[in-house]
N, C-alpha and C. Protein backbone atom coordinates (compact mmCIF):
# COMPACT_ATOMS: atom_id res chain seq x y z
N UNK A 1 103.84 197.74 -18.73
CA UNK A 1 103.03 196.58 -19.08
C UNK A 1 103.45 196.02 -20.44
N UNK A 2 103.31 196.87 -21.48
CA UNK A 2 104.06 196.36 -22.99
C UNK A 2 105.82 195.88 -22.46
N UNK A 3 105.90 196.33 -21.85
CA UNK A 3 107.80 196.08 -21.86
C UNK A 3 107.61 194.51 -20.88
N UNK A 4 106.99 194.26 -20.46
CA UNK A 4 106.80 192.87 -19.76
C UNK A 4 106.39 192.09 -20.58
N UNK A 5 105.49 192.23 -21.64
CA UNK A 5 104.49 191.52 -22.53
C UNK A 5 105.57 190.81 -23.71
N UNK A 6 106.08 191.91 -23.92
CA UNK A 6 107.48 191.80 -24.64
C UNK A 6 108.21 190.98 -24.40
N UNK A 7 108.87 191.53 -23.32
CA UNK A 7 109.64 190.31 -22.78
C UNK A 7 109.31 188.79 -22.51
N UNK A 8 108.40 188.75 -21.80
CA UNK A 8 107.53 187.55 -22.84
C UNK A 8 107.45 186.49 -23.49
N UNK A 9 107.37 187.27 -24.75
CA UNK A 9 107.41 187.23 -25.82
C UNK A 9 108.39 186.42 -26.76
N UNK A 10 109.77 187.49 -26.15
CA UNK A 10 110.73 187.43 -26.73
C UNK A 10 111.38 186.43 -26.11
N UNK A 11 111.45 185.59 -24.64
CA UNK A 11 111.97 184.63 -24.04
C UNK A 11 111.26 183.46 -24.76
N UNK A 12 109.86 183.69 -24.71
CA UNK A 12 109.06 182.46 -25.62
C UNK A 12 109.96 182.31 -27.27
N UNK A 13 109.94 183.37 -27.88
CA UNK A 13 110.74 183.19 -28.97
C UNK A 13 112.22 182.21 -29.27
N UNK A 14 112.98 183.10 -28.37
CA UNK A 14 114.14 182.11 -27.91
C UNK A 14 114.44 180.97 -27.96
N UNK A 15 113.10 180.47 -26.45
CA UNK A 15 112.81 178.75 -26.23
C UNK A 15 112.36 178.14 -27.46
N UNK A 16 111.57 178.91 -28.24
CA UNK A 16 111.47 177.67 -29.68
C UNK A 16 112.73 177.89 -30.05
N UNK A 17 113.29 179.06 -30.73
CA UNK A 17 114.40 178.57 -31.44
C UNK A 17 115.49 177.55 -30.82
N UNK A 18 115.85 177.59 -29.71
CA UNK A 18 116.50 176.75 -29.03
C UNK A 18 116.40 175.48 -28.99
N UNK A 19 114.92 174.86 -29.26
CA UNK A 19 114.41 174.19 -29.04
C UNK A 19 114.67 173.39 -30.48
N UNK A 20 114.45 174.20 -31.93
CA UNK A 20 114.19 173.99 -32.79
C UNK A 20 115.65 173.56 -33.04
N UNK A 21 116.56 174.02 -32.40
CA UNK A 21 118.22 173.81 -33.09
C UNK A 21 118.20 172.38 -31.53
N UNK A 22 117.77 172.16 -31.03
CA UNK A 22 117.99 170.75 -30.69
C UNK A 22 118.24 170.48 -28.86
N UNK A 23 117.66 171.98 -28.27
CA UNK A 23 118.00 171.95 -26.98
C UNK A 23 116.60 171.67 -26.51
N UNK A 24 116.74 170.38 -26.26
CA UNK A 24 115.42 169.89 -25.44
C UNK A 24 114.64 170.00 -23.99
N UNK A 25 115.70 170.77 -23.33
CA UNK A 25 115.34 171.34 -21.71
C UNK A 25 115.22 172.91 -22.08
N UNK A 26 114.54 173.61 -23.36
CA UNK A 26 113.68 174.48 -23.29
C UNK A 26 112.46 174.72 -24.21
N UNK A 27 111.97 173.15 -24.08
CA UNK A 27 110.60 173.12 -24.44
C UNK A 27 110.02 172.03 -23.92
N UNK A 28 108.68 172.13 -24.27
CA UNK A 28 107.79 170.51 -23.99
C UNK A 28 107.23 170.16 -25.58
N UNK A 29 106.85 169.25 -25.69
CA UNK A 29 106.14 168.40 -26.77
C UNK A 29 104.57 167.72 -26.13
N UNK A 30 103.99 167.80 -27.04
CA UNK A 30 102.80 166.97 -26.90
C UNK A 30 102.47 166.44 -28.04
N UNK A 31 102.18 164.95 -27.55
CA UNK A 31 101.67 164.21 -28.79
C UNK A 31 99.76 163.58 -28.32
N UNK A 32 99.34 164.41 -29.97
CA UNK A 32 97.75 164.03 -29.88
C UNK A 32 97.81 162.70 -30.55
N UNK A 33 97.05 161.47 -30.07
CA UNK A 33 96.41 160.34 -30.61
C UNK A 33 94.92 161.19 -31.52
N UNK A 34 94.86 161.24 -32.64
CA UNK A 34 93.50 161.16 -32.83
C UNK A 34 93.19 159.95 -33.66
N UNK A 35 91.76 159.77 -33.43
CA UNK A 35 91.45 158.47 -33.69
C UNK A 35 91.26 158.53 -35.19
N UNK A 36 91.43 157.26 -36.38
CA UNK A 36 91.23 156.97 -37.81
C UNK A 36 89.80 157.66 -37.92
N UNK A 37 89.26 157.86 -38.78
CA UNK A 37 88.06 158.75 -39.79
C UNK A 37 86.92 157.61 -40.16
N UNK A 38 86.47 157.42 -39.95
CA UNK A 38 85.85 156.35 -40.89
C UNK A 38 84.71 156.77 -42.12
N UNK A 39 85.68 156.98 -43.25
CA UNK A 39 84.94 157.91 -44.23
C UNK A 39 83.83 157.00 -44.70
N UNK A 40 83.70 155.81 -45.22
CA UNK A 40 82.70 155.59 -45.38
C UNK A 40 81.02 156.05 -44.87
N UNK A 41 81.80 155.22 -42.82
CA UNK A 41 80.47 156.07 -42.51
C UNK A 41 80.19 157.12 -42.70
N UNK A 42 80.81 158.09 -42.66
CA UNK A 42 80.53 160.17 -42.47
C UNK A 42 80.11 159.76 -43.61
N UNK A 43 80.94 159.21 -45.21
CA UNK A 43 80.17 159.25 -46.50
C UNK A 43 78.77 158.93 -46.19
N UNK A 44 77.86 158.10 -46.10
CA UNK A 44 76.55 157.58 -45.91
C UNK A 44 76.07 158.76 -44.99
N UNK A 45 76.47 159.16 -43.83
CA UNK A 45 75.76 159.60 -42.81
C UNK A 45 75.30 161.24 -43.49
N UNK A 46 76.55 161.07 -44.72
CA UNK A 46 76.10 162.60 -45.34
C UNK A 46 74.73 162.48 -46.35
N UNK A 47 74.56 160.99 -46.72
CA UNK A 47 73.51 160.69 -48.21
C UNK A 47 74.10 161.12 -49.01
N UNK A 48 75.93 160.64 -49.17
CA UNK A 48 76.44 161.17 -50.10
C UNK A 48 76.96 159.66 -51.12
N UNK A 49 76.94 159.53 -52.33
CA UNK A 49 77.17 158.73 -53.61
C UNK A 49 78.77 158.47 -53.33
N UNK A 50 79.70 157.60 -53.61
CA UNK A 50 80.97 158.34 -53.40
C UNK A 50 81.59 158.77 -54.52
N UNK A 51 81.06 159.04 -55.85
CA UNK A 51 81.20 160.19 -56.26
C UNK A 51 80.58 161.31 -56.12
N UNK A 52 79.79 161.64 -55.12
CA UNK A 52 79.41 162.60 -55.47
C UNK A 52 80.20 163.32 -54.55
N UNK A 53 80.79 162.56 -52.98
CA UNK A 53 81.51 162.93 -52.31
C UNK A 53 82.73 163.32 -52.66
N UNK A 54 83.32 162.84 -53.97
CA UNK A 54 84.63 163.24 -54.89
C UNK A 54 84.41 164.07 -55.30
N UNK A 55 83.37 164.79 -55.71
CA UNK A 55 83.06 165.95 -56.33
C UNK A 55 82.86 166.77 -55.69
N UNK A 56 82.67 166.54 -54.59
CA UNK A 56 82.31 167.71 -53.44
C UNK A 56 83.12 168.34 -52.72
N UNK A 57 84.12 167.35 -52.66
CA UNK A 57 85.26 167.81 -51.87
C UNK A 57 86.85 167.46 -52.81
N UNK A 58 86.40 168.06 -54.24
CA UNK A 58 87.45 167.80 -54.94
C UNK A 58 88.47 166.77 -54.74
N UNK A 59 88.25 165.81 -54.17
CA UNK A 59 89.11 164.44 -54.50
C UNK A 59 89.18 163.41 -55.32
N UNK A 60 90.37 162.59 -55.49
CA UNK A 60 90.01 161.87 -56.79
C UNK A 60 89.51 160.43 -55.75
N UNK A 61 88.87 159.88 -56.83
CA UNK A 61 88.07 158.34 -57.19
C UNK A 61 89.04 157.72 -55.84
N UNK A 62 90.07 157.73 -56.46
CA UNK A 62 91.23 156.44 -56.26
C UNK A 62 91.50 156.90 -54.53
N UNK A 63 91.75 158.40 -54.46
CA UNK A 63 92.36 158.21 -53.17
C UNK A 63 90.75 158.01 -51.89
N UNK A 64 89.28 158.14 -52.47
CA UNK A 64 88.33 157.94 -51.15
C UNK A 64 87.93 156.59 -51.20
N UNK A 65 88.51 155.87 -52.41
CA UNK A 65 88.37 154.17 -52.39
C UNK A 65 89.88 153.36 -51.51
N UNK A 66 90.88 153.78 -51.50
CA UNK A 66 91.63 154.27 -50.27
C UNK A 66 91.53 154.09 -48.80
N UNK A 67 90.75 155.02 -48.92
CA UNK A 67 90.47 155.78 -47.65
C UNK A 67 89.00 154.92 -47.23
N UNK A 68 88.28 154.28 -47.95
CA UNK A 68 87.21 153.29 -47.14
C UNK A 68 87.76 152.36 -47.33
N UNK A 69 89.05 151.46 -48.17
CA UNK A 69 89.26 150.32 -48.30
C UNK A 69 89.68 149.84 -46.59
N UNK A 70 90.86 151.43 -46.48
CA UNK A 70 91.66 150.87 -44.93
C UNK A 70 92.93 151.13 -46.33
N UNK A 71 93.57 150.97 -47.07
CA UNK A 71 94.69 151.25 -47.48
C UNK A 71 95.33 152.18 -47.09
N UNK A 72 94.46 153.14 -47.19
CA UNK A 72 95.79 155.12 -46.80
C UNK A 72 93.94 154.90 -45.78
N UNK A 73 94.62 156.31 -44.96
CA UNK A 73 94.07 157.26 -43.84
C UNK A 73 94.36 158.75 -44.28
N UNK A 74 93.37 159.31 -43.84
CA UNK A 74 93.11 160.94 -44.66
C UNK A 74 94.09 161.27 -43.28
N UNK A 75 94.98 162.32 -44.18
CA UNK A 75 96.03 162.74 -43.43
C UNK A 75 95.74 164.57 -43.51
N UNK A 76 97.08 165.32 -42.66
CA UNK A 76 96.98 166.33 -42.55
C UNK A 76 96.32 167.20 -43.02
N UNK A 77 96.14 168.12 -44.07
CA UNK A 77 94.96 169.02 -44.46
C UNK A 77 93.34 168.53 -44.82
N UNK A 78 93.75 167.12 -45.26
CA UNK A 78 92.59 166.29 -45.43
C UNK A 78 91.85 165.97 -44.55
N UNK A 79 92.41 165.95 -43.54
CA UNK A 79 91.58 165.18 -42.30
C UNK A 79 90.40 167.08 -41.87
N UNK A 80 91.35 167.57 -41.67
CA UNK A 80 90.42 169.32 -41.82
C UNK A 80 89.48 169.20 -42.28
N UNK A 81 89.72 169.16 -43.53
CA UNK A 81 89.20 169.38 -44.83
C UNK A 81 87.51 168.62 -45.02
N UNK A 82 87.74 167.77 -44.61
CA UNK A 82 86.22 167.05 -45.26
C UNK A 82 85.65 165.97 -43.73
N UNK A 83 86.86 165.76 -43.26
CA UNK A 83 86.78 164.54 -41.95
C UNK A 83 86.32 165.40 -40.83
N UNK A 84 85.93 166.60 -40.43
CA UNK A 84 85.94 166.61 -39.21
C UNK A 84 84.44 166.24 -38.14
């Protein structure tokens, strides 16, 4: 049972690396749409100041005025982070 699990394993291993050096018939891809944040609202919906929301979630001024203008969109760890 381990020696199957393994094996496995180790074929799954492979296919990424293979994959990763550029052989595209041993993997799949998926691409997620997720939809923009709309921090403002979540800001309000929290009864949060938007500083106080800078303070809360250690961000600066500039980038959650940004992020409600429509200029930038909270990206990768950010979107985690405070957007979900």
């Amino acid at each position: 049972m381990a020696r199957i699990a393994f094996e496995k394993i180790m074929a799954g291993l492979e296919d990424a690396l293979a994959y990763g050096d550029g052989d595209i018939s041993r993997g799949t891809t998926h691409q997620v749409k997720v939809a923009d944040v709309d921090i403002t609202h979540l800001r309000e919906k929290l009864g949060l100041s938007q500083d106080r929301f800078v303070a809360l979630f250690g961000l600066s001024a500039r980038t959650v005025r940004n992020w409600e203008q429509g200029v930038r969109h909270p990206e990768g760890p950010a979107r985690g982070y405070c957007c979900r």
